[in-house]
C-alpha atoms as a PDB file:
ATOM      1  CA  UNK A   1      71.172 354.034  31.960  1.00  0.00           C
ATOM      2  CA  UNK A   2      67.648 355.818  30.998  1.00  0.00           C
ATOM      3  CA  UNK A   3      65.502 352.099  31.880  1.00  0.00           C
ATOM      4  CA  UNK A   4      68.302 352.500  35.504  1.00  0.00           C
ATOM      5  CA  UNK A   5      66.624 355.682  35.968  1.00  0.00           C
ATOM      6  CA  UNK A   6      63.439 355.066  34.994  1.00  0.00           C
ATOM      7  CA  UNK A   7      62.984 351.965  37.482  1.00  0.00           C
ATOM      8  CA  UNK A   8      64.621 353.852  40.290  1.00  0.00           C
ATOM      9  CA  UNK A   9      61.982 356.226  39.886  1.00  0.00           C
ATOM     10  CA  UNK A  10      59.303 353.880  39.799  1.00  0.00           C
ATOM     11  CA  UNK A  11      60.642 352.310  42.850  1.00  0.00           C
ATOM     12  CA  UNK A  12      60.665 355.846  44.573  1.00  0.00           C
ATOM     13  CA  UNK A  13      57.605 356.807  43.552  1.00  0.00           C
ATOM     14  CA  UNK A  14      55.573 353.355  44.593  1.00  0.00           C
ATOM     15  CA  UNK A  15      57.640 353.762  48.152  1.00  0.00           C
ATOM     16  CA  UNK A  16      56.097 357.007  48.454  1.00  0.00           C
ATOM     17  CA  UNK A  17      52.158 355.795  47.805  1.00  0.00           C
ATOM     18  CA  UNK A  18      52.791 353.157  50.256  1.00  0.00           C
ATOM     19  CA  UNK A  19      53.642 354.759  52.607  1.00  0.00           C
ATOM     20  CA  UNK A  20      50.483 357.677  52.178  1.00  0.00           C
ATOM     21  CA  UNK A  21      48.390 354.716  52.119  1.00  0.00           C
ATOM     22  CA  UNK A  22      49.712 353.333  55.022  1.00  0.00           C
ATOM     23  CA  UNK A  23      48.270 355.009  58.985  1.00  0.00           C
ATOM     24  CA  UNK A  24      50.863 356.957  61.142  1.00  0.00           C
ATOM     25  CA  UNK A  25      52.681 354.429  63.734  1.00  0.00           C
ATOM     26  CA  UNK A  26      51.202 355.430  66.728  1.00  0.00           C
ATOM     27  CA  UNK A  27      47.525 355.008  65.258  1.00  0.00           C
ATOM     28  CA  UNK A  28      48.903 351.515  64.145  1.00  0.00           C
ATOM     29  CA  UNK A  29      50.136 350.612  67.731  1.00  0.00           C
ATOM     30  CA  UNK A  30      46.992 352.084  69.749  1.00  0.00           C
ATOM     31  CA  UNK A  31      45.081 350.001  67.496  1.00  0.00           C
ATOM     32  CA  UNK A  32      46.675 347.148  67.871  1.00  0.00           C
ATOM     33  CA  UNK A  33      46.864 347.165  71.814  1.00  0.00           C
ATOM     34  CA  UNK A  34      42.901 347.709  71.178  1.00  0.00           C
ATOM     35  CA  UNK A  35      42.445 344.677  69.560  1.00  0.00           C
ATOM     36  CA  UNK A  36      44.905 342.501  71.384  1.00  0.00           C
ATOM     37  CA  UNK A  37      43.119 343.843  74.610  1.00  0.00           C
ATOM     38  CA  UNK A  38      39.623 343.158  72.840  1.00  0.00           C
ATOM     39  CA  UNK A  39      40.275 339.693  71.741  1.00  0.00           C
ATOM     40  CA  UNK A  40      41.683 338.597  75.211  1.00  0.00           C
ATOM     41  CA  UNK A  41      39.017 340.061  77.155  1.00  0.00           C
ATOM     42  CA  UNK A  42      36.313 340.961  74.960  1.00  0.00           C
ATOM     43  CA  UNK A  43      35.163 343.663  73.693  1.00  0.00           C
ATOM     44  CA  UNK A  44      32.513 346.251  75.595  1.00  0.00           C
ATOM     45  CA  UNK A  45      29.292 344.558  75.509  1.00  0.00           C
ATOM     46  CA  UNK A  46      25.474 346.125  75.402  1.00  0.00           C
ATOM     47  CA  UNK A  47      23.315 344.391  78.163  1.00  0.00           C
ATOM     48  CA  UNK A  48      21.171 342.150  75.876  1.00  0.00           C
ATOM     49  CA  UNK A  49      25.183 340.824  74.683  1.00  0.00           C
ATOM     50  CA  UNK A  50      26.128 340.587  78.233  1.00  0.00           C
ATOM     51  CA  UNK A  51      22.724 338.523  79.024  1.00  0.00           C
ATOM     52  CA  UNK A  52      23.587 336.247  76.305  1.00  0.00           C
ATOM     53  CA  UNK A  53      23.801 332.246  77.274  1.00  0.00           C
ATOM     54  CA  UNK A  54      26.523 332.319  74.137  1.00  0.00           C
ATOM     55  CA  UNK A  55      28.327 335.408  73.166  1.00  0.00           C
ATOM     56  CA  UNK A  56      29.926 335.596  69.891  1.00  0.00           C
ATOM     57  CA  UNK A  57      33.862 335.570  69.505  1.00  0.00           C
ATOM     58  CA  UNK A  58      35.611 338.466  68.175  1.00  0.00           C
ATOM     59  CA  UNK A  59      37.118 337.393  65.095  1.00  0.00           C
ATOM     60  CA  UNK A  60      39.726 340.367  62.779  1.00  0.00           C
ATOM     61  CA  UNK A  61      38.695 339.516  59.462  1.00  0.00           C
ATOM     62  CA  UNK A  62      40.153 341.342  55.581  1.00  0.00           C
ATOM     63  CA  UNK A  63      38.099 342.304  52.621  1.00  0.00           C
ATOM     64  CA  UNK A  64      40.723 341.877  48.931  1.00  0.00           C
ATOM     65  CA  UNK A  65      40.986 340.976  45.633  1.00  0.00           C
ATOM     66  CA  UNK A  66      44.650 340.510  45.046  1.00  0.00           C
ATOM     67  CA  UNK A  67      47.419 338.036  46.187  1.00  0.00           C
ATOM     68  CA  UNK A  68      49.324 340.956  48.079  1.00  0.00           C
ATOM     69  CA  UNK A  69      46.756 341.669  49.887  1.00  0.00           C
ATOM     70  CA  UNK A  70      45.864 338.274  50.716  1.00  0.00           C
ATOM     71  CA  UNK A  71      50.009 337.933  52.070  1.00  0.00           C
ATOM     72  CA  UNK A  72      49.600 341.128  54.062  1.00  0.00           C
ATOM     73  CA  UNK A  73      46.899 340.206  55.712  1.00  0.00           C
ATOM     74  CA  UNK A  74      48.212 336.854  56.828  1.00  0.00           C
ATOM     75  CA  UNK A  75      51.352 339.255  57.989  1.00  0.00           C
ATOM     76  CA  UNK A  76      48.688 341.043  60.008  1.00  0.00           C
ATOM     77  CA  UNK A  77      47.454 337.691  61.843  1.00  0.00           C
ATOM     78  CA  UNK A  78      44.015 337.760  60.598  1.00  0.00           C
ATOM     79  CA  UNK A  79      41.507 335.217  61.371  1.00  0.00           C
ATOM     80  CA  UNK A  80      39.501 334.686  58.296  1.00  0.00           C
ATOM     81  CA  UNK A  81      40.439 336.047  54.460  1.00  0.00           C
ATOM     82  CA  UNK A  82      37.389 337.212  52.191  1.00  0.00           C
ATOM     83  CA  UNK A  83      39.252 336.958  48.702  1.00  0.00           C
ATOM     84  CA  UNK A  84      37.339 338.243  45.534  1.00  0.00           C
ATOM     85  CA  UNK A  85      39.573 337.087  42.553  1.00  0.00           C
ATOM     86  CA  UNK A  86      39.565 338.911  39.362  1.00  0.00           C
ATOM     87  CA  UNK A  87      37.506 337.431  36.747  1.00  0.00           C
ATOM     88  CA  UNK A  88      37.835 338.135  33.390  1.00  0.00           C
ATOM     89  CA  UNK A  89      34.468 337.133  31.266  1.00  0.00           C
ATOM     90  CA  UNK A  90      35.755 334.352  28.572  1.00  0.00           C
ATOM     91  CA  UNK A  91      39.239 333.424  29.608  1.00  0.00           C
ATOM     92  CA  UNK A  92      38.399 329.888  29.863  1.00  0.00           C
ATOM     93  CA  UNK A  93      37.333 329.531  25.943  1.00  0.00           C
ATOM     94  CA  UNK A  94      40.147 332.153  24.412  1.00  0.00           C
ATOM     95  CA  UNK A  95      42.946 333.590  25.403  1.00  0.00           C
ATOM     96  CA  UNK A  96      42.773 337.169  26.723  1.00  0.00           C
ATOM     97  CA  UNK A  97      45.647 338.923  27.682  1.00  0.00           C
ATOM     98  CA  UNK A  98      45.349 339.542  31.510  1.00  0.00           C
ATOM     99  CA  UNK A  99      48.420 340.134  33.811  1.00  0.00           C
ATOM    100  CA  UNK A 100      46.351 338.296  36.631  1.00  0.00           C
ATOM    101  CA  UNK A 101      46.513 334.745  36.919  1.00  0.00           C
ATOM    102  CA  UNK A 102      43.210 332.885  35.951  1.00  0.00           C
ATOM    103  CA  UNK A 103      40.080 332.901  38.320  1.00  0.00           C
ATOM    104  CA  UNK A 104      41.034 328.970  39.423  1.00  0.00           C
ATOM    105  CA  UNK A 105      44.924 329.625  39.913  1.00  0.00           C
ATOM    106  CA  UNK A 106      43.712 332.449  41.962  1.00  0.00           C
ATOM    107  CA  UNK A 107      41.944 330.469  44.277  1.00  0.00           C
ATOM    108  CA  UNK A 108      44.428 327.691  44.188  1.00  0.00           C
ATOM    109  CA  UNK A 109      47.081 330.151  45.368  1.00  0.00           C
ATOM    110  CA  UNK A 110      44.965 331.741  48.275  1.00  0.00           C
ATOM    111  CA  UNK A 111      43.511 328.657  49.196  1.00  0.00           C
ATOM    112  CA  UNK A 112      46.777 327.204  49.535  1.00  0.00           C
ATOM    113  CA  UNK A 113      48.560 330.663  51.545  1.00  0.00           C
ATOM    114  CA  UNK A 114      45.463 330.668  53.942  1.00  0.00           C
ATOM    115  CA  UNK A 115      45.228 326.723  54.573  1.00  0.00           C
ATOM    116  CA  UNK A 116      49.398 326.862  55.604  1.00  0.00           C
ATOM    117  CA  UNK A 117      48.542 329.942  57.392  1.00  0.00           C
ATOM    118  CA  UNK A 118      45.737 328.369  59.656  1.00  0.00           C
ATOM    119  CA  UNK A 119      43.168 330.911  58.539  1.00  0.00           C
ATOM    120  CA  UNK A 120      39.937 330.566  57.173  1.00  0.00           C
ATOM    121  CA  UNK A 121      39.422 331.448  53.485  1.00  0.00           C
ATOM    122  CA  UNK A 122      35.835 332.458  52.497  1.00  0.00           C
ATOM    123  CA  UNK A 123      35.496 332.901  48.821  1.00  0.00           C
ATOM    124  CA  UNK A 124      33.291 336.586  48.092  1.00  0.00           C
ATOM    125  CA  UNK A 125      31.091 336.974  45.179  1.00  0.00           C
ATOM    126  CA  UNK A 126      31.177 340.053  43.377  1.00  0.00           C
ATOM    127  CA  UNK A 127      28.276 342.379  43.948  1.00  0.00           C
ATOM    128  CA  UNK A 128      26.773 342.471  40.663  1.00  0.00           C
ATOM    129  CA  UNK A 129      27.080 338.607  40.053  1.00  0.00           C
ATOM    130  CA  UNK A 130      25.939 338.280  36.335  1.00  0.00           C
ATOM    131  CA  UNK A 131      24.971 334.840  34.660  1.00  0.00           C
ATOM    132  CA  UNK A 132      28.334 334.663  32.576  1.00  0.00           C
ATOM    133  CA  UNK A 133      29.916 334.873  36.007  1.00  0.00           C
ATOM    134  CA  UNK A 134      28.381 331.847  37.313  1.00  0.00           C
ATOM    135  CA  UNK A 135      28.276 330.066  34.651  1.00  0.00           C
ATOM    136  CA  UNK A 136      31.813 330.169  33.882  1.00  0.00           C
ATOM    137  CA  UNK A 137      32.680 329.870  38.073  1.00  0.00           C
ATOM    138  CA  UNK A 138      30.074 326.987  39.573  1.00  0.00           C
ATOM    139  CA  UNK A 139      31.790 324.588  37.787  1.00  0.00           C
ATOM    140  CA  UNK A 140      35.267 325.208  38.816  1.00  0.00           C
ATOM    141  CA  UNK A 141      33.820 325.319  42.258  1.00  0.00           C
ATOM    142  CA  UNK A 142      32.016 322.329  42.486  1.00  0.00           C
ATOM    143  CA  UNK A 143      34.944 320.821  43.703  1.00  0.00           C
ATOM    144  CA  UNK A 144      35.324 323.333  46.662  1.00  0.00           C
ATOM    145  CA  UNK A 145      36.366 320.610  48.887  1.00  0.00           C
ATOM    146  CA  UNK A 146      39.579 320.440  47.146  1.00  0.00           C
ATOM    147  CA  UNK A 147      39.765 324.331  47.024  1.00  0.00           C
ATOM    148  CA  UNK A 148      39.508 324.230  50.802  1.00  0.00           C
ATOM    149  CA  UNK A 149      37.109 326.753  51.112  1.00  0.00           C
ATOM    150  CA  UNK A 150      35.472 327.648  54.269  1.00  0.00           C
ATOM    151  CA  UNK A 151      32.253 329.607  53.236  1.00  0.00           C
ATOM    152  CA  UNK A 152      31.091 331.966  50.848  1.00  0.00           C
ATOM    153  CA  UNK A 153      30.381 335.945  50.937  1.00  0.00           C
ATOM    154  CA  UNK A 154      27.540 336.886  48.822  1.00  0.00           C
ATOM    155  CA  UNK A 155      25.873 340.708  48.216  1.00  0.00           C
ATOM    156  CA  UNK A 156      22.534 339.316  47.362  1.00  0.00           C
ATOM    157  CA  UNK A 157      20.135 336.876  47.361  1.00  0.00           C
ATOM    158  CA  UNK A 158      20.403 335.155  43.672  1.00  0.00           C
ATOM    159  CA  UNK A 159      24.092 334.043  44.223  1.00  0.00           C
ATOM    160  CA  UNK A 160      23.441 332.224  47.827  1.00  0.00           C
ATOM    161  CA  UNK A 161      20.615 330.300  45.383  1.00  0.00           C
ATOM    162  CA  UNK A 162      22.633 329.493  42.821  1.00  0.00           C
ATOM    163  CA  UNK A 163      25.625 328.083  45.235  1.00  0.00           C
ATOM    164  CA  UNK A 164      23.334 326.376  47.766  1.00  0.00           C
ATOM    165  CA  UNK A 165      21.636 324.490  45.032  1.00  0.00           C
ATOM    166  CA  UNK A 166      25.374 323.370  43.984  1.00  0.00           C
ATOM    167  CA  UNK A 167      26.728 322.812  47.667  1.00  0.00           C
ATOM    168  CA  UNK A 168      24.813 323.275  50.586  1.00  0.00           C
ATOM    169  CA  UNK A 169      26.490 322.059  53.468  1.00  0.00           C
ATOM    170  CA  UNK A 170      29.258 325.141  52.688  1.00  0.00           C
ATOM    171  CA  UNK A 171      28.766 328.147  55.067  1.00  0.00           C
ATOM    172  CA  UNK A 172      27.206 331.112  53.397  1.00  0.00           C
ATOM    173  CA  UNK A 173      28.227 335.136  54.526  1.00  0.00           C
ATOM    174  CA  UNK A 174      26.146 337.781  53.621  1.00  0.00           C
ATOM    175  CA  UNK A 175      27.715 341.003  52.747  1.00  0.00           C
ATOM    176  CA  UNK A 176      27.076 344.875  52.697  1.00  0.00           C
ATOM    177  CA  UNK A 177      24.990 344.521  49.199  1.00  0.00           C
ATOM    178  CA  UNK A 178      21.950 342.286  51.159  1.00  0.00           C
ATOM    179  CA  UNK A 179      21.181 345.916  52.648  1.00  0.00           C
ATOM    180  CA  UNK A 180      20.489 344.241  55.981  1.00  0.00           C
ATOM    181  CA  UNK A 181      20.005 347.238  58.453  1.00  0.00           C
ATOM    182  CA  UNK A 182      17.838 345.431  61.129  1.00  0.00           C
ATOM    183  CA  UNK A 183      16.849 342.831  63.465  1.00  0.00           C
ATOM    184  CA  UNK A 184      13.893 341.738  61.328  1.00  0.00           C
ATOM    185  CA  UNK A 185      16.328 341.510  58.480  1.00  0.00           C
ATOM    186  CA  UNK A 186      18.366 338.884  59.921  1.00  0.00           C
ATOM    187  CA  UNK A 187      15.539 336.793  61.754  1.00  0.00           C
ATOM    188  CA  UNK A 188      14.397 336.196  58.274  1.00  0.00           C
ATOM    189  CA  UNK A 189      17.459 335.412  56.464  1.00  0.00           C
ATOM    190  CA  UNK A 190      19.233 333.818  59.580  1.00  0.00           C
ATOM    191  CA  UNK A 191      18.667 330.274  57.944  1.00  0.00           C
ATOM    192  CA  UNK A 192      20.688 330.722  55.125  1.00  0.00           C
ATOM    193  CA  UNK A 193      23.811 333.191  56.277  1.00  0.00           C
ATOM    194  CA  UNK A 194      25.970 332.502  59.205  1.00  0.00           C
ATOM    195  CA  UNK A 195      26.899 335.757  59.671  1.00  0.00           C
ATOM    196  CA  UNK A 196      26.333 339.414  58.315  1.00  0.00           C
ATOM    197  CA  UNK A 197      27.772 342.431  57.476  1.00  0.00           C
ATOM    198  CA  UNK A 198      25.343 345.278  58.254  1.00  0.00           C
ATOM    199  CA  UNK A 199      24.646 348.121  56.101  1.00  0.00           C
ATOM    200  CA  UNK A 200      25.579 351.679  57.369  1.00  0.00           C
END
C-alpha cells in the first residue's frame, strides 16, 4: 500500500512540473498561428533580405539531450533535431552504472526516430569537447553514413577540425559557443559552417 502511495505521489507531483514547465494555451496557439503564418508566407524581411536573389527558408529547429525530448519534438513537427547524447567518459572499456543508454545506442535510437519521422538529425558536440570525448566518439562516428546523420553542431573551432579531418563532405553547424556576433565573423568562417547560431 505505502510503494501505491508513494508512486501516486510521484505521478502527481511530475504532472504538476509538467505542466509549470509547460506555456499557457493561448501563448501556445498565438505562437503557433505565428509560425504556420511565417512558414507559408515568410517571415518579415529587412530590405537587404528582401533584395536577396535567394532568401533563406524558415526552418523550426530543437536544441536536447534526451530521447523524450527528441519524441516531443517530432510531436511538435520540427524540421531538423540537434541531439547532444549523454556521454559518460569510459563506458566503452568498463562498465559504469548509467541509467542512459550508451553514447552509440543513443544515436542509433534518434537517428532511427528522426529518419522515420522525415526530419533531419544533426548530431551537437558538447561545448567543452575534451580529448577523451573525441577519442572515445570519432570512431563510433566514422561510420556516420550508417548513423544517418545530416550535419554536425559544434561550439568551437577544434571539434569542426577534428570531424572534418574524419569526414568532410558532412555539413558542419556552428553554435552559440563560436561567439559569432557579426558579419565579419561569418565571412570568415562561412567556408566551413553552413549555418550559425549567433551570439546574443
Amino acid at each position: 500500500r505505502l510503494n501505491s502511495v508513494r508512486r501516486e505521489f510521484l505521478k502527481i507531483a511530475e504532472d504538476m512540473m509538467i505542466a509549470r514547465a509547460r506555456p499557457a494555451q493561448e501563448n501556445i496557439d498565438q505562437s503557433s498561428c505565428r509560425w504556420t503564418e511565417y512558414k507559408t508566407h515568410g517571415a518579415p524581411k529587412s530590405p537587404a533580405v528582401r533584395n536577396s536573389s535567394n532568401p533563406a527558408r524558415l526552418a523550426l529547429g530543437v536544441y536536447t539531450d534526451s530521447i523524450e525530448g527528441v519524441q516531443g519534438a517530432l510531436e511538435g513537427g520540427c524540421d531538423f533535431i540537434c541531439f547532444e547524447p549523454v556521454f559518460i567518459p569510459g563506458t566503452g572499456n568498463c562498465r559504469k552504472i548509467s541509467v542512459h543508454l550508451p553514447y552509440e545506442a543513443q544515436v542509433a535510437t534518434v537517428s532511427a526516430m528522426c529518419h522515420a519521422a522525415g526530419v533531419r538529425f544533426i548530431l551537437k558536440f558538447p561545448r567543452i569537447t575534451r580529448n577523451n570525448y573525441l577519442k572515445d566518439i570519432l570512431p563510433l562516428l566514422s561510420k556516420g553514413t550508417d548513423l544517418n546523420i545530416s550535419g554536425f553542431l559544434v561550439e568551437n573551432y577544434g571539434t569542426a577540425h577534428a570531424l572534418i579531418l574524419m569526414n568532410p563532405h558532412v555539413a558542419f553547424y556552428g553554435s552559440g559557443g563560436l561567439n559569432i556576433f557579426n558579419h565579419q565573423s561569418v565571412c570568415q568562417s562561412d567556408s566551413v559552417f553552413k549555418s550559425f547560431t549567433l551570439s546574443p
